[in-house]
N, C-alpha and C. Protein backbone atom coordinates (compact mmCIF):
# COMPACT_ATOMS: atom_id res chain seq x y z
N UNK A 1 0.84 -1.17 0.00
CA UNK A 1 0.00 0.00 0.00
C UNK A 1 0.90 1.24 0.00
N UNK A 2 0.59 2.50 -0.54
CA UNK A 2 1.22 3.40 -0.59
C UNK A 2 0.98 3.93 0.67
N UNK A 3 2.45 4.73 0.64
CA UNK A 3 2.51 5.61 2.37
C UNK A 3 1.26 6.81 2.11
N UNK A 4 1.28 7.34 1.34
CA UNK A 4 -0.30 8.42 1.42
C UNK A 4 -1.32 8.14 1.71
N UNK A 5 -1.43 7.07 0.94
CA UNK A 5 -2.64 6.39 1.29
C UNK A 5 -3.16 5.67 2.41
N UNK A 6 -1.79 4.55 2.86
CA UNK A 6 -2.28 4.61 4.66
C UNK A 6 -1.83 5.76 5.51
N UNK A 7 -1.25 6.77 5.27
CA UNK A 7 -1.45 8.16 6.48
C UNK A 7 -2.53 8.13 6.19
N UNK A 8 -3.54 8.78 5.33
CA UNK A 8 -4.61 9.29 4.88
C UNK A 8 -5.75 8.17 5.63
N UNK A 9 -5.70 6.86 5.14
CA UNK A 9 -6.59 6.20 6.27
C UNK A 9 -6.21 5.89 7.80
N UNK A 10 -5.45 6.12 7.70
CA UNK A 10 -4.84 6.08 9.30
C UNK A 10 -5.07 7.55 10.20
N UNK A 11 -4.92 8.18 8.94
CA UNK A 11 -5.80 9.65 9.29
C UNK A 11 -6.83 9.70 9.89
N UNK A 12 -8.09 9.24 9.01
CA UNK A 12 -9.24 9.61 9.55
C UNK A 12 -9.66 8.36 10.62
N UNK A 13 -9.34 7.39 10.52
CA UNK A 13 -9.12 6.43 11.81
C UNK A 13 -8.96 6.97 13.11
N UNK A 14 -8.11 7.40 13.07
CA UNK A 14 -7.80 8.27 14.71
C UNK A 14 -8.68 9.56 14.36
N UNK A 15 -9.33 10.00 13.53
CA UNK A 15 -10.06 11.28 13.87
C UNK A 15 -11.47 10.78 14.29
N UNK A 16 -11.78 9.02 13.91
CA UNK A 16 -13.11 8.86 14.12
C UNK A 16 -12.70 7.92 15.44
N UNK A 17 -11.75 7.40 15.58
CA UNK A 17 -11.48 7.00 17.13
C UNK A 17 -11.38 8.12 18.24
N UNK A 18 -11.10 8.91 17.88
CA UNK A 18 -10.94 9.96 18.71
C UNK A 18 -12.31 10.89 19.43
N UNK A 19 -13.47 11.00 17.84
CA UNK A 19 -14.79 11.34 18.43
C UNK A 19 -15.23 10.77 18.75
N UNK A 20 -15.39 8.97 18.69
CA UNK A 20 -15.98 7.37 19.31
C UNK A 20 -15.64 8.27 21.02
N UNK A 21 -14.26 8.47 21.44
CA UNK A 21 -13.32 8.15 22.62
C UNK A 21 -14.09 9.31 23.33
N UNK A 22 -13.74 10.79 22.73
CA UNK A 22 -14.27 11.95 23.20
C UNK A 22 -15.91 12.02 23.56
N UNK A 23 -16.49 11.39 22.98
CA UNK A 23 -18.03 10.96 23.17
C UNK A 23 -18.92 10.04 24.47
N UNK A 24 -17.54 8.60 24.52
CA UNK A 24 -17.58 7.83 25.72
C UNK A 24 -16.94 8.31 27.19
N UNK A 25 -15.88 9.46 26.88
CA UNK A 25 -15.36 9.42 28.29
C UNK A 25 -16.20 10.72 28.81
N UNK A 26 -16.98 11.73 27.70
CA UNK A 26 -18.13 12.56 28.50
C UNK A 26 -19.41 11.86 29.01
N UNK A 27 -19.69 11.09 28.09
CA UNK A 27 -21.13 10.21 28.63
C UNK A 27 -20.75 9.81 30.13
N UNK A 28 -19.37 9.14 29.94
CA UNK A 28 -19.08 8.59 31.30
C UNK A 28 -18.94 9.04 32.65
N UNK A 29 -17.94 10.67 32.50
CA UNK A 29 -18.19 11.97 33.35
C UNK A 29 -19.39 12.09 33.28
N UNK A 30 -20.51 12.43 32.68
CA UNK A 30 -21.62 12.80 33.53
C UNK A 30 -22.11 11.88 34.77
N UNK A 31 -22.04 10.42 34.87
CA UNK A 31 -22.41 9.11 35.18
C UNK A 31 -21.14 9.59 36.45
N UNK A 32 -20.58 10.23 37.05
CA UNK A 32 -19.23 10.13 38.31
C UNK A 32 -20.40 10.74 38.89
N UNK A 33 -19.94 10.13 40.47
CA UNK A 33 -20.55 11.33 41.35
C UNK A 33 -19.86 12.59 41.61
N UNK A 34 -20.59 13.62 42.28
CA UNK A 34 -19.76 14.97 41.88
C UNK A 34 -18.90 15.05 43.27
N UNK A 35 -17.70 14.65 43.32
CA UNK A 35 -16.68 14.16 44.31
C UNK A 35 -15.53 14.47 43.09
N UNK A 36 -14.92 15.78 43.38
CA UNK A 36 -13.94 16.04 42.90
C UNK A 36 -12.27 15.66 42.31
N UNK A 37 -12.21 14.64 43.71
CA UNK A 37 -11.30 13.51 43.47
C UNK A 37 -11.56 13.01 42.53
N UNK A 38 -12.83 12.51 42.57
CA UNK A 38 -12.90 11.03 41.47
C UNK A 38 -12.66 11.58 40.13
N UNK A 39 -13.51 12.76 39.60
CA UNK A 39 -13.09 13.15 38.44
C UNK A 39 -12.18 13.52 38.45
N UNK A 40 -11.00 14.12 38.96
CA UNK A 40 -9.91 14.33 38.86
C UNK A 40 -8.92 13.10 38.06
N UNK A 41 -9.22 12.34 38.64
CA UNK A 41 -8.32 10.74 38.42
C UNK A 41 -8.81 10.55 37.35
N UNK A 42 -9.99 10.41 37.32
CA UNK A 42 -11.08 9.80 35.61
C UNK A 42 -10.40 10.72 34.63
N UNK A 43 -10.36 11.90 35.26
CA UNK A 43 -10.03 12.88 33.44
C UNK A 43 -8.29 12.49 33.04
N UNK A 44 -7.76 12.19 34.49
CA UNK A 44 -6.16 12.30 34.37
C UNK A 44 -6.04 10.91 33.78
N UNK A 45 -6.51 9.79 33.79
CA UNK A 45 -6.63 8.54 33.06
C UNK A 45 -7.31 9.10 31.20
N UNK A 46 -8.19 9.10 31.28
CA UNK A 46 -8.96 9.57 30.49
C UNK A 46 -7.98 10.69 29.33
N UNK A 47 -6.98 11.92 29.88
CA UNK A 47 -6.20 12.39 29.24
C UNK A 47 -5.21 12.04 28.63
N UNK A 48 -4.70 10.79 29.50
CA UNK A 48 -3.83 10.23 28.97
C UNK A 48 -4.03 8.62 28.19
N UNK A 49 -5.46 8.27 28.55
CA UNK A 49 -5.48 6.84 27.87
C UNK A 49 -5.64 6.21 26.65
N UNK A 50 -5.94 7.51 25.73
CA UNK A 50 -6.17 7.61 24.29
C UNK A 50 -5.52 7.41 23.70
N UNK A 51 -4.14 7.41 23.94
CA UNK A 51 -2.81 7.12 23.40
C UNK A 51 -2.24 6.10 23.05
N UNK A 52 -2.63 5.23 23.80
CA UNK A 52 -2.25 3.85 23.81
C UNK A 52 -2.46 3.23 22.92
N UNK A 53 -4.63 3.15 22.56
CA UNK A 53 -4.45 2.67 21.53
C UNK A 53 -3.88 3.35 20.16
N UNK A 54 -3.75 4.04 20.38
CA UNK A 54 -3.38 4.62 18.99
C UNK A 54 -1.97 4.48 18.20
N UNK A 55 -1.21 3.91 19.44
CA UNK A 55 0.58 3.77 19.15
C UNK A 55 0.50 3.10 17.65
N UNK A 56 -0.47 2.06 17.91
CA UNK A 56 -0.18 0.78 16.70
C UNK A 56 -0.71 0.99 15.36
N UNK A 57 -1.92 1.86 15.40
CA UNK A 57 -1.70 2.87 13.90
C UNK A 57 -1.12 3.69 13.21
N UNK A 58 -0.70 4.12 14.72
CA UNK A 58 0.77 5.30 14.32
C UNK A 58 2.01 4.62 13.66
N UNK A 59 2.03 3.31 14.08
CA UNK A 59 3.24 2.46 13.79
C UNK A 59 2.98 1.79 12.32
N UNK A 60 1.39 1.36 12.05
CA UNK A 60 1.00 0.84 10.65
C UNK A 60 1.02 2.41 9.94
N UNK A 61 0.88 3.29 10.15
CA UNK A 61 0.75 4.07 9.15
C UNK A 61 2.05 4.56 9.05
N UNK A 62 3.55 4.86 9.38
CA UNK A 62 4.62 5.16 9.42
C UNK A 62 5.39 3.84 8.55
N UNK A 63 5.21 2.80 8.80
CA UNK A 63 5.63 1.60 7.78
C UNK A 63 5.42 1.67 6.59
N UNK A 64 6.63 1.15 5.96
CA UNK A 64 7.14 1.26 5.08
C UNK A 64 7.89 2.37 4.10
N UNK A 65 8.42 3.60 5.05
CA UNK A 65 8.87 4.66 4.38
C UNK A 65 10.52 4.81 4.57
């Protein structure tokens, strides 16, 4: 496959994983009780947990150049 062509789908992959992600972790904040701690931790997970999956598209779409 050409490298344009998987950036380009690897592109919009993470732009539609990303509104899937951004969609579930607000539904989910509303659903906390309002205990400041807890959301604290939820968003600090939550800020950083998006990443993860994403390493391995980052890695299919960078292959082969």
């Amino acid at each position: 496959m050409q490298p344009t062509l998987r950036s380009f789908i690897g592109s919009v992959a993470i732009l539609v994983f990303l509104a899937g992600y951004i969609w579930a972790a607000t539904a989910i904040a509303d659903r906390l009780p309002d205990d400041m701690r807890i959301k604290l931790v939820f968003f600090a997970v939550a800020g950083v947990g998006w990443g993860l999956p994403i390493l391995p598209l980052m890695t299919w779409m960078n292959r082969g150049r």
